[in-house]
Protein backbone atom coordinates (compact mmCIF):
# COMPACT_ATOMS: atom_id res chain seq x y z
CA UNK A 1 13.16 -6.43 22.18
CA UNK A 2 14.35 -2.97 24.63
CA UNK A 3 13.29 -0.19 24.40
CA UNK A 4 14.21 3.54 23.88
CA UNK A 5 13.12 6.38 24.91
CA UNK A 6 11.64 8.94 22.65
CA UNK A 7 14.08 11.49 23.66
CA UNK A 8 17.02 8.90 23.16
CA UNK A 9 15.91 8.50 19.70
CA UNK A 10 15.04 11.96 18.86
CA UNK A 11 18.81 12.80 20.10
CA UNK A 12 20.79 10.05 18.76
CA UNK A 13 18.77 7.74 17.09
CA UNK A 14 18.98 6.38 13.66
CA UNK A 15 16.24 7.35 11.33
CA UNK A 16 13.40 4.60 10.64
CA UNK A 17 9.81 3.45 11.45
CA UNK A 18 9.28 2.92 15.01
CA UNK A 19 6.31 1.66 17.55
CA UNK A 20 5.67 3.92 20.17
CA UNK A 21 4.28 3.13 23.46
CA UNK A 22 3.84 5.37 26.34
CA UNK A 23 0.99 7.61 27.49
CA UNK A 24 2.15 11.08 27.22
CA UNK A 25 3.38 10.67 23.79
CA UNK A 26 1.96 13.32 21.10
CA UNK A 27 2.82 16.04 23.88
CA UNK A 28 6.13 15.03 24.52
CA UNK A 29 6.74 14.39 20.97
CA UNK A 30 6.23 18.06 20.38
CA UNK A 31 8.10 19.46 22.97
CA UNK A 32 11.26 16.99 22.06
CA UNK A 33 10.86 17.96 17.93
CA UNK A 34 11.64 21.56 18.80
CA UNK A 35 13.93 21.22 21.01
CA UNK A 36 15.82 19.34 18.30
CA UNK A 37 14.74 21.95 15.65
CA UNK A 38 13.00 18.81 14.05
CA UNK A 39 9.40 19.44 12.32
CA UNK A 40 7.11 17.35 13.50
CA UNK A 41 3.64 16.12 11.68
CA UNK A 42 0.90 14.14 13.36
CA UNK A 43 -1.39 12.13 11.17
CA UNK A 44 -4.71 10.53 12.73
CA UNK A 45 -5.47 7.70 9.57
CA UNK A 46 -8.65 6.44 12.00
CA UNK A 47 -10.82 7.08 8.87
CA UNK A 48 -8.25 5.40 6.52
CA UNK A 49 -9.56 1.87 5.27
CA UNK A 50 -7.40 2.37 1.76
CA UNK A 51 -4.99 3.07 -0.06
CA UNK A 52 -6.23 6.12 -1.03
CA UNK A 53 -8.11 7.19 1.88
CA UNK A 54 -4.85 6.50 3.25
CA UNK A 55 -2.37 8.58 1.17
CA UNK A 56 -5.38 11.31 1.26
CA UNK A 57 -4.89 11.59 5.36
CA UNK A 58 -0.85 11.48 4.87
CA UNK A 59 -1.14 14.44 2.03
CA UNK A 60 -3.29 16.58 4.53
CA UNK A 61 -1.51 15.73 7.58
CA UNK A 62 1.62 16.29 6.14
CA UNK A 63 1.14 19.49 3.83
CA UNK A 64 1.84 17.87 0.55
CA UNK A 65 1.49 20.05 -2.66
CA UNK A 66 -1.23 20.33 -4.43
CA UNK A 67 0.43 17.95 -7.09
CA UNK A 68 0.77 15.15 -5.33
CA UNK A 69 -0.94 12.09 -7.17
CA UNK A 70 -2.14 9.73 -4.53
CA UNK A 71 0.17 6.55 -5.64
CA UNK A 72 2.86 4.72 -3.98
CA UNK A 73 5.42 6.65 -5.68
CA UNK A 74 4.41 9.77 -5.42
CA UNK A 75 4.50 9.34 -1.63
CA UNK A 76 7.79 7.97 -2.06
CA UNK A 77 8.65 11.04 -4.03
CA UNK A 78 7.30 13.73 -1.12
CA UNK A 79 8.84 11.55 1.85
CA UNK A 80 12.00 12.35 0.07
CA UNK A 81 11.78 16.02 -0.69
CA UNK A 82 10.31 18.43 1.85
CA UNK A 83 11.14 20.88 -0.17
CA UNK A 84 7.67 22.44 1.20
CA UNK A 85 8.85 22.30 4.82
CA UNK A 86 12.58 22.91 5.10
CA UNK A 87 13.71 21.88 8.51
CA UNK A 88 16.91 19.67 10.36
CA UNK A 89 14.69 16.72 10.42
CA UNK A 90 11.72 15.44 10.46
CA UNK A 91 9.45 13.30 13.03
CA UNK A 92 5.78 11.76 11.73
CA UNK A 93 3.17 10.55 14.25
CA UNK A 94 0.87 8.06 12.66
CA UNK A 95 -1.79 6.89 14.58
CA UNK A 96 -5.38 4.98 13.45
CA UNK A 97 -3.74 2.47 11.33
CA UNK A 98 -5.63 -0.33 12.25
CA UNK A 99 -8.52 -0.25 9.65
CA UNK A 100 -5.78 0.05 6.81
CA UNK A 101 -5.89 -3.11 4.66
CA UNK A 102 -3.01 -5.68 5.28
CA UNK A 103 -1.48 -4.95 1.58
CA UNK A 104 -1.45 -1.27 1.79
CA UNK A 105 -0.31 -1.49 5.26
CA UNK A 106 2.68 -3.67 4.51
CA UNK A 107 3.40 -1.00 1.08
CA UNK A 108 3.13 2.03 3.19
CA UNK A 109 5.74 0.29 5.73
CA UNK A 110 8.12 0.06 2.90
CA UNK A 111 7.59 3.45 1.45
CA UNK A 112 8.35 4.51 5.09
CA UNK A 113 11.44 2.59 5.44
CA UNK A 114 12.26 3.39 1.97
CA UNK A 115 12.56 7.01 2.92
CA UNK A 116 14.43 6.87 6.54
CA UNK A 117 17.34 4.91 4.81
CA UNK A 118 17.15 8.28 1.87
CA UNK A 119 17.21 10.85 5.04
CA UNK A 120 19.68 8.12 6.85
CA UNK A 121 22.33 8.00 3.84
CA UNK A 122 21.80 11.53 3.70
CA UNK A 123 22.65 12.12 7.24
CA UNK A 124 19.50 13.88 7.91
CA UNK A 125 17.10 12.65 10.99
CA UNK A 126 13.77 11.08 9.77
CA UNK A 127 11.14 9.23 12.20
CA UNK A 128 7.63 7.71 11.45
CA UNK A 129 6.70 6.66 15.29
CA UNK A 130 3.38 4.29 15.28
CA UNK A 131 0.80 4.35 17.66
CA UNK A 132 -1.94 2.15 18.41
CA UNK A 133 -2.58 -1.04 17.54
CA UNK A 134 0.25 -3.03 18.86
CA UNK A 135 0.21 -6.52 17.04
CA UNK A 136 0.43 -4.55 13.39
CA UNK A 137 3.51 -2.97 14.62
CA UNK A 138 5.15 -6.14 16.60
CA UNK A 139 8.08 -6.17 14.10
CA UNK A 140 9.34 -3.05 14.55
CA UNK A 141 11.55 -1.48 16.81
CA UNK A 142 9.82 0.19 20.24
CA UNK A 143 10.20 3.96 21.46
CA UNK A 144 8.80 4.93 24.38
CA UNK A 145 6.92 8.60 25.37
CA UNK A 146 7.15 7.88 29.06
């Protein structure tokens, strides 16, 4: 599988749920997003070992209102909306995934994808870029910081 670089994807890329590699990435991540007029979240889910522990680091990270009900579809429902944080796009960093339990791992994948084909269809740019452990993301398509 090749691989792209960050600002490649950032420019031109389609939305979806990417593995990043690369050292320099939350930095250059940053400086790319505004450059792009993209908003741009980082979410450390180290201490996330559930689904709910889980959905509680992606509701912090990501500024979710206060009425957001820590279920699959309500996640579904914010990835979706943004009415919270109006911007061109939108680029998530997700990093500490590894202690997330195989199940809820594979459902927040879909609930990712799920919502970069909404923003795709809707021709607005939407990126979840994983970092980390390597052999949970091995499927998915690699960007790289460097």
């Amino acid at each position: 599988m090749s691989a792209n670089s960050l600002a490649w994807l950032l420019a031109a890329g389609p939305s979806g749920v990417y593995r990043m590699t690369g050292g320099a990435g939350a930095a250059r991540l940053a400086s790319l997003a505004r450059l792009k007029r993209l908003k741009a979240f980082r979410v450390n889910c180290a201490h996330a070992h559930s689904k709910r522990t889980f959905l509680s680091a992606l509701a912090r990270g990501l500024g979710f209102p206060r009425y957001f009900g820590l279920g699959w579809d309500a996640l579904a429902d914010c990835l979706t909306d943004f009415a919270w944080a109006p911007a061109a796009g939108y680029v998530i960093l997700l990093s500490g995934l590894q202690g997330l339990m195989q199940r809820d791992y594979l459902m927040a994948l879909d609930v990712l994808e799920e919502a970069a084909a909404f923003w795709e269809d809707n021709g607005v740019s939407f990126y979840v870029l994983l970092v980390g452990a390597p052999c949970r993301y091995a499927d998915l398509p690699v960007v790289t910081a460097g």
